[in-house]
PDB file of N, CA and C in Angstrom:
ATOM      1  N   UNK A   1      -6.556 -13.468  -6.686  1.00  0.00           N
ATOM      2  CA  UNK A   1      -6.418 -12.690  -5.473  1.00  0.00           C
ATOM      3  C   UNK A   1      -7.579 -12.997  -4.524  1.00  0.00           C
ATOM      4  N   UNK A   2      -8.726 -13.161  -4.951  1.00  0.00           N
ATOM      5  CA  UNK A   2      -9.735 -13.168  -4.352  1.00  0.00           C
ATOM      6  C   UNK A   2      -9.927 -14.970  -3.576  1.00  0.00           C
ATOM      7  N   UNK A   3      -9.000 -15.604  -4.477  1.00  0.00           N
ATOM      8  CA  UNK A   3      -9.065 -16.692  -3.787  1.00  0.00           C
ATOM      9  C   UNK A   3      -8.020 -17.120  -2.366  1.00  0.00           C
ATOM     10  N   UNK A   4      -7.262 -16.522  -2.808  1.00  0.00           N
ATOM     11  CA  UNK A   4      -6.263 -16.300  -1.532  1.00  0.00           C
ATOM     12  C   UNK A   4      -6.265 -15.641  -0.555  1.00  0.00           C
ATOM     13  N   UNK A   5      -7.511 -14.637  -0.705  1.00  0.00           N
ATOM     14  CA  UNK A   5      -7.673 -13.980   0.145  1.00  0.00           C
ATOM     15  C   UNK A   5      -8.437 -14.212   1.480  1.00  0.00           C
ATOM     16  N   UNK A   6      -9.293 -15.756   0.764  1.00  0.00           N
ATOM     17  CA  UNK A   6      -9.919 -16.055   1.563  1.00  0.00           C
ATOM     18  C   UNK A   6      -9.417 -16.732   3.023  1.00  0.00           C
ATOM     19  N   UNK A   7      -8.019 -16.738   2.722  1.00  0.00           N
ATOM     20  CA  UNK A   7      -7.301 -17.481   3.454  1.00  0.00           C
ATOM     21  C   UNK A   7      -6.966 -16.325   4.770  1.00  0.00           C
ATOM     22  N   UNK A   8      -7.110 -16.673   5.936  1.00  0.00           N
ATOM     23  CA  UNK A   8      -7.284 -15.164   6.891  1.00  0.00           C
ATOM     24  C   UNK A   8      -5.465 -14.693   7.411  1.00  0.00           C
ATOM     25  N   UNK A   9      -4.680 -15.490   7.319  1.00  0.00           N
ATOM     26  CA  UNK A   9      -3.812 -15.923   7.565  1.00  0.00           C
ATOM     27  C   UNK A   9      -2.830 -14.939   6.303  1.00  0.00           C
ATOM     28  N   UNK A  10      -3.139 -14.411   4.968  1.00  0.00           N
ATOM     29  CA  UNK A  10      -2.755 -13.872   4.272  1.00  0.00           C
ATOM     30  C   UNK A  10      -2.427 -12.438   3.766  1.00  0.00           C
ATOM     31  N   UNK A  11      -2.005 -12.006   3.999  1.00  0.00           N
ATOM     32  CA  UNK A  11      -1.708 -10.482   3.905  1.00  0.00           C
ATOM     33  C   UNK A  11      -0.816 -10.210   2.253  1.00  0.00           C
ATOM     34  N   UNK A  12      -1.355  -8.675   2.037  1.00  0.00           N
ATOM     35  CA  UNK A  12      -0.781  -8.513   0.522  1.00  0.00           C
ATOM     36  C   UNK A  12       0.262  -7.054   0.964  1.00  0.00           C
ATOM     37  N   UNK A  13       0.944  -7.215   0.322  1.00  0.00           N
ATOM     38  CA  UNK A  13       1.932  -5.954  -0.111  1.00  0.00           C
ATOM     39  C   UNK A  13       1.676  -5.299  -1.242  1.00  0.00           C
ATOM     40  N   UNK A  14       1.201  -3.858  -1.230  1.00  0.00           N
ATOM     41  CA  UNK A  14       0.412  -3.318  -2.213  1.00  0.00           C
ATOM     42  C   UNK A  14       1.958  -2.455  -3.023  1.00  0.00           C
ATOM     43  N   UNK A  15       2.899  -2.870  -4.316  1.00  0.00           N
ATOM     44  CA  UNK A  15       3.901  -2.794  -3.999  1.00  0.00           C
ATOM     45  C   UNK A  15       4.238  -2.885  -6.038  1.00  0.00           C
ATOM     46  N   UNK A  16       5.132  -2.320  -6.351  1.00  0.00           N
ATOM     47  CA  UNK A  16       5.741  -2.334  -7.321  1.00  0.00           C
ATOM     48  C   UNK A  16       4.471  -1.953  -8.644  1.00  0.00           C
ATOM     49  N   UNK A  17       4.603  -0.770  -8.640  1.00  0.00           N
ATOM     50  CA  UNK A  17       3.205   0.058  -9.363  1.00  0.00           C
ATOM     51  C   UNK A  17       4.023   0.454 -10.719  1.00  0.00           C
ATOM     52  N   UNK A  18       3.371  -0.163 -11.532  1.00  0.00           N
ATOM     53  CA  UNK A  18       3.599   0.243 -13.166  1.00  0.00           C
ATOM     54  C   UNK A  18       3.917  -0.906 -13.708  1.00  0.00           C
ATOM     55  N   UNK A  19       3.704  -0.716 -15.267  1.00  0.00           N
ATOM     56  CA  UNK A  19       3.919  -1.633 -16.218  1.00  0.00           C
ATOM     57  C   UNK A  19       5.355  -1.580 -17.000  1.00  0.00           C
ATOM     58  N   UNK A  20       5.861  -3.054 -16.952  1.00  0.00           N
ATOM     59  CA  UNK A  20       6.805  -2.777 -17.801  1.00  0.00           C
ATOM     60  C   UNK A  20       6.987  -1.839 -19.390  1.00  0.00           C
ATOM     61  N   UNK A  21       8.116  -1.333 -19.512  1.00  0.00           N
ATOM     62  CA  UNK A  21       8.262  -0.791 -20.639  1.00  0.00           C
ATOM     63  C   UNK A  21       6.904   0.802 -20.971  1.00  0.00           C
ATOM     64  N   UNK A  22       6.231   0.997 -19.858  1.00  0.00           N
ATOM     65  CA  UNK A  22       5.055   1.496 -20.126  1.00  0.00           C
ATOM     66  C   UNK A  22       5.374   2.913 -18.524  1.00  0.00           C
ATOM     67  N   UNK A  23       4.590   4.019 -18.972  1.00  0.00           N
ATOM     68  CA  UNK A  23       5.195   5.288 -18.077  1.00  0.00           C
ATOM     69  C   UNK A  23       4.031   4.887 -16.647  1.00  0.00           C
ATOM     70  N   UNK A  24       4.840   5.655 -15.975  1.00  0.00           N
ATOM     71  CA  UNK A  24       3.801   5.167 -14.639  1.00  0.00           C
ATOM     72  C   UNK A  24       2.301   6.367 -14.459  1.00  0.00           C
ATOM     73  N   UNK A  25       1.286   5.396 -14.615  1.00  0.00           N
ATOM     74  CA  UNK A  25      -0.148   5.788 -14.621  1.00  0.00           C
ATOM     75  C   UNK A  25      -1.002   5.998 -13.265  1.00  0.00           C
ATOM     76  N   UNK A  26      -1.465   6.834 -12.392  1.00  0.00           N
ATOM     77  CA  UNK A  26      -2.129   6.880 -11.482  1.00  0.00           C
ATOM     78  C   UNK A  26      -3.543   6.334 -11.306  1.00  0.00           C
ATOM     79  N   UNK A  27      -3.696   6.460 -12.880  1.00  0.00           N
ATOM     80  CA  UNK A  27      -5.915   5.906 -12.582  1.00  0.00           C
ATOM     81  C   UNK A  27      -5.542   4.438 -12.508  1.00  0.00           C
ATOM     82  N   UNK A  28      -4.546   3.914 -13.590  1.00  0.00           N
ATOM     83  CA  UNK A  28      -4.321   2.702 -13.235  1.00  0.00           C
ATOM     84  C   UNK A  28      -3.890   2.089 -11.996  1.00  0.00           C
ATOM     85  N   UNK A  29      -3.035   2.496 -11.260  1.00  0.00           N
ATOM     86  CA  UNK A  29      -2.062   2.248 -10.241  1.00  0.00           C
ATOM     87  C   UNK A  29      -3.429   2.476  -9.324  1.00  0.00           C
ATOM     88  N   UNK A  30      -4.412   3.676  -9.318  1.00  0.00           N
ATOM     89  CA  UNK A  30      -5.264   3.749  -8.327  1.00  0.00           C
ATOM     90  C   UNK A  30      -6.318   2.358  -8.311  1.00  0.00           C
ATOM     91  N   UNK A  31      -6.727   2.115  -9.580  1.00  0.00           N
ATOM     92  CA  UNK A  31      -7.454   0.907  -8.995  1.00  0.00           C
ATOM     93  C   UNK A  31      -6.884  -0.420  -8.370  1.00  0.00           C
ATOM     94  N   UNK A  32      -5.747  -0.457  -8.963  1.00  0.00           N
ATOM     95  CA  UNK A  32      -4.868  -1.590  -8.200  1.00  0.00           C
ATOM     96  C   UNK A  32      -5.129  -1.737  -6.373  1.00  0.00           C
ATOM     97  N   UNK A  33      -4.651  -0.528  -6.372  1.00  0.00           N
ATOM     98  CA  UNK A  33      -4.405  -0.499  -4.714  1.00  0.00           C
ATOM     99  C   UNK A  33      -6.213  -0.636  -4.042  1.00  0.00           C
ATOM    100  N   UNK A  34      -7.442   0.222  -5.149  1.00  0.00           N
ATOM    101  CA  UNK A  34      -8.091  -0.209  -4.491  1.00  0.00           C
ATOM    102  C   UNK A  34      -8.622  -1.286  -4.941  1.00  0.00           C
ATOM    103  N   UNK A  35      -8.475  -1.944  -5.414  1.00  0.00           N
ATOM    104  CA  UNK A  35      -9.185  -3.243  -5.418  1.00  0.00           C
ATOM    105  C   UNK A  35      -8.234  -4.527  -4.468  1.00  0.00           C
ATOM    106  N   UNK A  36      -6.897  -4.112  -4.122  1.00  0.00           N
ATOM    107  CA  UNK A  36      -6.634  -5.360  -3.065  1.00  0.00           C
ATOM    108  C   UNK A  36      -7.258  -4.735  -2.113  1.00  0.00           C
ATOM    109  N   UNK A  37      -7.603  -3.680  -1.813  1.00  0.00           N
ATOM    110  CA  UNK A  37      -7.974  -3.011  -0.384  1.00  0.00           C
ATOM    111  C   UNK A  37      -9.426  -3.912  -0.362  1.00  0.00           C
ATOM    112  N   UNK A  38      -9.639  -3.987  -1.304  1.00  0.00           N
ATOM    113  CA  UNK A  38     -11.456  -3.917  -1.562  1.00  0.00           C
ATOM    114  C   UNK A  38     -11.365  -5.893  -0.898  1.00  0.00           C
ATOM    115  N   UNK A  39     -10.574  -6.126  -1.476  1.00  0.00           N
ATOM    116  CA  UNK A  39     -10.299  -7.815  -1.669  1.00  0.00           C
ATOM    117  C   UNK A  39     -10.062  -8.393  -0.223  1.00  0.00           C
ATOM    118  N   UNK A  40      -8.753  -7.590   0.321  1.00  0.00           N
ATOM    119  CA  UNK A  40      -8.392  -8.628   1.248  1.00  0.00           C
ATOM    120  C   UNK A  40      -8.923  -7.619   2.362  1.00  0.00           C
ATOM    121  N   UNK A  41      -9.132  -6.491   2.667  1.00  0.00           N
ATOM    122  CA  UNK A  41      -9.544  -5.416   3.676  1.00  0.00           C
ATOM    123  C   UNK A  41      -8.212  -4.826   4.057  1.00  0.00           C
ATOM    124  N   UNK A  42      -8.693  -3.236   4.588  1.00  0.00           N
ATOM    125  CA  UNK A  42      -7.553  -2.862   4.973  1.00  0.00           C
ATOM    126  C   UNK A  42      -6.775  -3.359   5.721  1.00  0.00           C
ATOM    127  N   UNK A  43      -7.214  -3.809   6.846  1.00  0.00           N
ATOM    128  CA  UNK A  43      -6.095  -5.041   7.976  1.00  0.00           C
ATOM    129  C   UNK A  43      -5.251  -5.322   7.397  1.00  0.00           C
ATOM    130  N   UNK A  44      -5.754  -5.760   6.483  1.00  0.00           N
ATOM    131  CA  UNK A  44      -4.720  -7.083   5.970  1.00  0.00           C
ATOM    132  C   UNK A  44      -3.616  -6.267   4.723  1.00  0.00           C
ATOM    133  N   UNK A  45      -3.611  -5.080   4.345  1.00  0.00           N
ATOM    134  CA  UNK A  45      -2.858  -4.580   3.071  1.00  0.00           C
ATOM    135  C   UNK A  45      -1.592  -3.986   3.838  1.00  0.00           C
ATOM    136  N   UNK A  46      -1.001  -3.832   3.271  1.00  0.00           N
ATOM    137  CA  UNK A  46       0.627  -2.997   3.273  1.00  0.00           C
ATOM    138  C   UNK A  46       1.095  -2.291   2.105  1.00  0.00           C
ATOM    139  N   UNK A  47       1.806  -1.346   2.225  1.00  0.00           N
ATOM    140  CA  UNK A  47       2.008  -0.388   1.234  1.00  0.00           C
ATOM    141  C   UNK A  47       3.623  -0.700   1.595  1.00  0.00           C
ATOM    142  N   UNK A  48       4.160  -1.085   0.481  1.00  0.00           N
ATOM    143  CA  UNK A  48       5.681  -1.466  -0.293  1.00  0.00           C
ATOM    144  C   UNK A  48       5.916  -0.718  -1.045  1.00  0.00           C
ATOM    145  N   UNK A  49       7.273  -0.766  -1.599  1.00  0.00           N
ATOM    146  CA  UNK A  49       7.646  -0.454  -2.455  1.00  0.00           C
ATOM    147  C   UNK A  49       8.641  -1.556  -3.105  1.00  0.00           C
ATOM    148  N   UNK A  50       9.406  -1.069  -4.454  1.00  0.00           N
ATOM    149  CA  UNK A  50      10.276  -1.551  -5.195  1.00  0.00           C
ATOM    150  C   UNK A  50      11.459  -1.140  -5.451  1.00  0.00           C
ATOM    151  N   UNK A  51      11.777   0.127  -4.558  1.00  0.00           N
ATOM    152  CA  UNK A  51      12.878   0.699  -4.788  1.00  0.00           C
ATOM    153  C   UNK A  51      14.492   0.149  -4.234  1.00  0.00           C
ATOM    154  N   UNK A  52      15.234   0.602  -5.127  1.00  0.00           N
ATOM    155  CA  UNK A  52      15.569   1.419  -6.342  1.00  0.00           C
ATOM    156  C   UNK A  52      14.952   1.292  -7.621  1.00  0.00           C
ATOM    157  N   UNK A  53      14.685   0.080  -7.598  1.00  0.00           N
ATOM    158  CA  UNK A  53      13.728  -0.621  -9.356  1.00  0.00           C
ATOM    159  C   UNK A  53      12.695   0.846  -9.915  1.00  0.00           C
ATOM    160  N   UNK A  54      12.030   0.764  -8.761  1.00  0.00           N
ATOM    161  CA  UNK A  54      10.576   1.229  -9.295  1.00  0.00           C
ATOM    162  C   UNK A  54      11.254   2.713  -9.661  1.00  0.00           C
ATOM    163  N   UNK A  55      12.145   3.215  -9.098  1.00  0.00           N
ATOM    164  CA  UNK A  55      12.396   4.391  -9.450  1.00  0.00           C
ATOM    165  C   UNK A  55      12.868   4.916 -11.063  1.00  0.00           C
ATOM    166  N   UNK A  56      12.835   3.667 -11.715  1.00  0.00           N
ATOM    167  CA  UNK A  56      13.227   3.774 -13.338  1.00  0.00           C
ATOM    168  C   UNK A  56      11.740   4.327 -14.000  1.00  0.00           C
ATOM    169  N   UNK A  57      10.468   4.027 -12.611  1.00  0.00           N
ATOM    170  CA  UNK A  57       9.013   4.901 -13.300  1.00  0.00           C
ATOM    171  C   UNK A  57       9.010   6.531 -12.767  1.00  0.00           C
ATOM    172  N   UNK A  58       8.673   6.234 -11.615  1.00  0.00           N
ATOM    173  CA  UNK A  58       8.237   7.183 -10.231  1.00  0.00           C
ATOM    174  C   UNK A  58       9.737   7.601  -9.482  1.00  0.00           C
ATOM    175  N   UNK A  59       9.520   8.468  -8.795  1.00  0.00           N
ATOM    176  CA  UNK A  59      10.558   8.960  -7.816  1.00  0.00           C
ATOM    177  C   UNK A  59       9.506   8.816  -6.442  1.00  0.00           C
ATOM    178  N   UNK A  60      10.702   8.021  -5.522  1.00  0.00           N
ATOM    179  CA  UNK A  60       9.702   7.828  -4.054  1.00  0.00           C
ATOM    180  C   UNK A  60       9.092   9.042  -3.448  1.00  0.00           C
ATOM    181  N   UNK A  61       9.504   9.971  -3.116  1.00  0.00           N
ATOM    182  CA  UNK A  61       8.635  10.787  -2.639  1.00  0.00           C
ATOM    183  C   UNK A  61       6.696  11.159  -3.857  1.00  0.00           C
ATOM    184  N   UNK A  62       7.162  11.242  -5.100  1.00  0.00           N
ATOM    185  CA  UNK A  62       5.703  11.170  -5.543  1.00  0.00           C
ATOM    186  C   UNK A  62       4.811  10.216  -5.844  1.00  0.00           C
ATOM    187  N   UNK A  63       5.192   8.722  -5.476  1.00  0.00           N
ATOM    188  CA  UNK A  63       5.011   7.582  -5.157  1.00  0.00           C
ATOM    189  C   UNK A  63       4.094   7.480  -4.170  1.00  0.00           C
ATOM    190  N   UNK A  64       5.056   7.546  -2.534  1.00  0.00           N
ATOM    191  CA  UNK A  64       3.730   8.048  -1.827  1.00  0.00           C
ATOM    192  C   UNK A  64       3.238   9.066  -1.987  1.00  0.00           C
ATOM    193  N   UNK A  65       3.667  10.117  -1.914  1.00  0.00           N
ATOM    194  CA  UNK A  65       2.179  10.929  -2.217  1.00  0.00           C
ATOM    195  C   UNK A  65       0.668  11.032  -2.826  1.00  0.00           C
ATOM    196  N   UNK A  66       1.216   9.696  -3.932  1.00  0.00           N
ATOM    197  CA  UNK A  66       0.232   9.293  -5.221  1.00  0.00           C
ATOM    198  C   UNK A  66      -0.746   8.382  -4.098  1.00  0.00           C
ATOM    199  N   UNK A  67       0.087   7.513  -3.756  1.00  0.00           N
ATOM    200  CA  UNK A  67      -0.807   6.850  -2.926  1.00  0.00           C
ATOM    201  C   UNK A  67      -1.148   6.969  -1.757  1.00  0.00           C
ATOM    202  N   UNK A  68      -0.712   8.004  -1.040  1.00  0.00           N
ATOM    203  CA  UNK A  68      -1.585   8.779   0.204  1.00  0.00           C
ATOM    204  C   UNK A  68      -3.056   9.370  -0.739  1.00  0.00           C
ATOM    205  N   UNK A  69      -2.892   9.831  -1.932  1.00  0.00           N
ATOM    206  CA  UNK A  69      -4.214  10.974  -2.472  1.00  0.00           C
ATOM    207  C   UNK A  69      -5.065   9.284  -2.852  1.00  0.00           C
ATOM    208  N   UNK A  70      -4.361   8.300  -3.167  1.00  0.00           N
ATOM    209  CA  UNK A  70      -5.250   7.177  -3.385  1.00  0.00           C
ATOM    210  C   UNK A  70      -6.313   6.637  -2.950  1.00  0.00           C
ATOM    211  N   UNK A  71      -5.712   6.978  -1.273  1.00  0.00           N
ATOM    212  CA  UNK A  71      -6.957   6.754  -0.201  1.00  0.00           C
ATOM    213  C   UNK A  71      -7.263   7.804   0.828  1.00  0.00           C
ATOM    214  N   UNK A  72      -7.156   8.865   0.098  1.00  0.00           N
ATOM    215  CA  UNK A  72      -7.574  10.532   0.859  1.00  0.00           C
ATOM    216  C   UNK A  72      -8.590  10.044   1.556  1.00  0.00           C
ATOM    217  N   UNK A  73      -9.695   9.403   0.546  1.00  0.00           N
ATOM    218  CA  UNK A  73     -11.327   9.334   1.326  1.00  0.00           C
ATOM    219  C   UNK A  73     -10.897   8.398   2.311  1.00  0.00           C
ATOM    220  N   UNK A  74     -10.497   7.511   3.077  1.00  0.00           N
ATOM    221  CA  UNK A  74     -10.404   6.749   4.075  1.00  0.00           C
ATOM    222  C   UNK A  74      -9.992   7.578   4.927  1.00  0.00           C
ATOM    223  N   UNK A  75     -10.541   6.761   6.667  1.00  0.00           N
ATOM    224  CA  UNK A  75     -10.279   7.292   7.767  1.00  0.00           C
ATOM    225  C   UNK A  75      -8.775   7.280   7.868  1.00  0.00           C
ATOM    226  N   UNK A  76      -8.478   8.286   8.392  1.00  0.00           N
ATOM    227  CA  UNK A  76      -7.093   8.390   9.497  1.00  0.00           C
ATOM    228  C   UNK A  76      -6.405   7.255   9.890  1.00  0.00           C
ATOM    229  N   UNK A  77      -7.249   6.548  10.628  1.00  0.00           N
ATOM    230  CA  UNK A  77      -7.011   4.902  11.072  1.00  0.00           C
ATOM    231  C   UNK A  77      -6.636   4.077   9.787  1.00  0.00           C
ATOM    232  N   UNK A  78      -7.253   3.995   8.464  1.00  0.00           N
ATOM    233  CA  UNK A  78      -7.379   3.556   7.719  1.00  0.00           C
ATOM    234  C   UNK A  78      -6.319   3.636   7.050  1.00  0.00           C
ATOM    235  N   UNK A  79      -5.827   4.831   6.943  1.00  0.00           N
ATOM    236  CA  UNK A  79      -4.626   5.002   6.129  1.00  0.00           C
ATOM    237  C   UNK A  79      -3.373   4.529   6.894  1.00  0.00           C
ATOM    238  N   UNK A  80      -3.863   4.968   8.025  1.00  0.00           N
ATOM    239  CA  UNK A  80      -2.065   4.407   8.955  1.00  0.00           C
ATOM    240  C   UNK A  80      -2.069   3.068   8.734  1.00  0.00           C
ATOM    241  N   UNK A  81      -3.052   2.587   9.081  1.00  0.00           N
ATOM    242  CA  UNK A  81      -2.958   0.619   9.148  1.00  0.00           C
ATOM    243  C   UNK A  81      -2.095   0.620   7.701  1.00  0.00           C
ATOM    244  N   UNK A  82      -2.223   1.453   6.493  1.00  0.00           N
ATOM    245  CA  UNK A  82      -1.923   0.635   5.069  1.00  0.00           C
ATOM    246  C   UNK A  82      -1.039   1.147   5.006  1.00  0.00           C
ATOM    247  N   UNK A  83      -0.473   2.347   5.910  1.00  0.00           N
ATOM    248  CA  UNK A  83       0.959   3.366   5.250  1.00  0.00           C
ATOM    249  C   UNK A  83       2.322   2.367   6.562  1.00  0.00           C
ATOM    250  N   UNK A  84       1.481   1.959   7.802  1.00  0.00           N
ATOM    251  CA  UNK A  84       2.773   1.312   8.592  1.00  0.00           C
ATOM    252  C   UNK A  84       1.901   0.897   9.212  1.00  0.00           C
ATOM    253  N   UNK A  85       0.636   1.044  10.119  1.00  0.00           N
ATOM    254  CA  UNK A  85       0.476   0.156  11.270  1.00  0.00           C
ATOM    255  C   UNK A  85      -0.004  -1.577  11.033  1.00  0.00           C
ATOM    256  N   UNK A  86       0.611  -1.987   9.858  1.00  0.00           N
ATOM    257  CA  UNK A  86      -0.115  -3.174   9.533  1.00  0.00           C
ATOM    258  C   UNK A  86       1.192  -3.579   9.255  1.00  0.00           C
ATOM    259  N   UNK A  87       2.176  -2.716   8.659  1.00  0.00           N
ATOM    260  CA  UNK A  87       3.878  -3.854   9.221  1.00  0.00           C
ATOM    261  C   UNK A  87       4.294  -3.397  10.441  1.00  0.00           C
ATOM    262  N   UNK A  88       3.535  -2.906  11.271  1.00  0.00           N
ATOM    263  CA  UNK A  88       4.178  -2.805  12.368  1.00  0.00           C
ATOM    264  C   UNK A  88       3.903  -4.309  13.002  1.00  0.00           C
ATOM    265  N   UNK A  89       2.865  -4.419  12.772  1.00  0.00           N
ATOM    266  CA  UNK A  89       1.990  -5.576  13.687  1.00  0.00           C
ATOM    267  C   UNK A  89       2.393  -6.944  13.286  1.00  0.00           C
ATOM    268  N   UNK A  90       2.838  -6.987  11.933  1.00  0.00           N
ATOM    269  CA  UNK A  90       2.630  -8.135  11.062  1.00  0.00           C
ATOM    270  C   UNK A  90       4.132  -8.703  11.264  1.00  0.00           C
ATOM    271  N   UNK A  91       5.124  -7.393  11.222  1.00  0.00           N
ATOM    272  CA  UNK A  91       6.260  -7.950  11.761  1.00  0.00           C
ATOM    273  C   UNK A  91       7.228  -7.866  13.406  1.00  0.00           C
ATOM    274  N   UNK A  92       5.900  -7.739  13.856  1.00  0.00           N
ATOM    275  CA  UNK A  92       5.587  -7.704  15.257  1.00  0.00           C
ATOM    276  C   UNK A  92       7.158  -6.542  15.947  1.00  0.00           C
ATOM    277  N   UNK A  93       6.785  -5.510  15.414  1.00  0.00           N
ATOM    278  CA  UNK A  93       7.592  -4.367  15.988  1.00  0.00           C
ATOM    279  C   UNK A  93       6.693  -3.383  16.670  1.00  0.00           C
ATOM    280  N   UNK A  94       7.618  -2.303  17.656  1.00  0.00           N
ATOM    281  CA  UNK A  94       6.585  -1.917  18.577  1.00  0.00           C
ATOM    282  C   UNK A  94       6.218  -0.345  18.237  1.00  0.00           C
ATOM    283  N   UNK A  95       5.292  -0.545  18.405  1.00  0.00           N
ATOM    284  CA  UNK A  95       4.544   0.740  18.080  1.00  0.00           C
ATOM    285  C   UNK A  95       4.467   1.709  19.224  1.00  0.00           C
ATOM    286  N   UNK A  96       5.042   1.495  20.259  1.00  0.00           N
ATOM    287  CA  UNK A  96       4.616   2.869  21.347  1.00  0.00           C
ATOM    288  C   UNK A  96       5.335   3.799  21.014  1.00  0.00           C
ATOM    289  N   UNK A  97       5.035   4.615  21.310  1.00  0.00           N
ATOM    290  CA  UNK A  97       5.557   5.773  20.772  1.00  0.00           C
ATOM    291  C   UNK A  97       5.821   6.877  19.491  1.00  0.00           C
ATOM    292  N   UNK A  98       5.174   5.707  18.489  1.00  0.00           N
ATOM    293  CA  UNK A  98       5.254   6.429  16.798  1.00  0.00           C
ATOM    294  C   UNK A  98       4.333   7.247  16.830  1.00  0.00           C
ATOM    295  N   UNK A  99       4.349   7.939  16.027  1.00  0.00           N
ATOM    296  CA  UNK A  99       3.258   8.850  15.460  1.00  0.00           C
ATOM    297  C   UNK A  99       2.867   8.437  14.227  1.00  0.00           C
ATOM    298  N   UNK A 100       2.239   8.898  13.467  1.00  0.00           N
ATOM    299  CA  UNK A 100       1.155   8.586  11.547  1.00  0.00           C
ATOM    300  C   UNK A 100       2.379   9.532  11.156  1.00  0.00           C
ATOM    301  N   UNK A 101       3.171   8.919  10.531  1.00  0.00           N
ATOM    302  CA  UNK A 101       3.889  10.277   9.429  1.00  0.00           C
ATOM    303  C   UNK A 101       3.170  11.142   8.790  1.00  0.00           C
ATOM    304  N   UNK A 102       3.104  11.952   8.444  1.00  0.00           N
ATOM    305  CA  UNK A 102       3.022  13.195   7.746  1.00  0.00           C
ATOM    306  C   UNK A 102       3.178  13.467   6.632  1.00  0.00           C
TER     307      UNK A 102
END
């Protein structure tokens, strides 16, 4: 990860949380997310999912939630860039008018 990251041009999808055959874990799942954060910077992360798949761990609504409390401590700014304003940009859709979901 860290080598690809160096590449500026690269963006990660922070995306399909849990282990096969194994129940879905938050301390685990939490360092995941922060260590690409840590890796490539927030700019550059996106928050995905896997669903319907992933839903054989998690149910989407406590999914995000898990990972909104993931990065509680980050700014406002910080979290929007990783919850949408970083696919907004990346897949060049327009942002006037959105608000930060809730």
């Amino acid at each position: 990860m860290e080598t690809i990251a160096r590449q500026p041009n690269v963006h990660v999808k922070i995306s399909e949380f849990g282990l096969r055959n194994a129940p879905w874990d938050y301390e685990s799942n939490r360092r995941v997310v922060r260590d690409a954060i840590a890796i490539f910077g927030i700019e550059r992360c996106l928050f995905a999912t896997n669903f319907p798949v992933a839903g054989l761990r998690i149910d989407y609504d406590e999914l995000v939630r898990a990972v909104r409390r993931m990065v509680a401590d980050l700014p406002q700014e910080d979290r929007d860039r990783l919850l949408w304003r970083n696919a907004c940009t990346l897949y060049r859709l327009d942002q006037e008018g959105v608000a930060s979901p809730k």
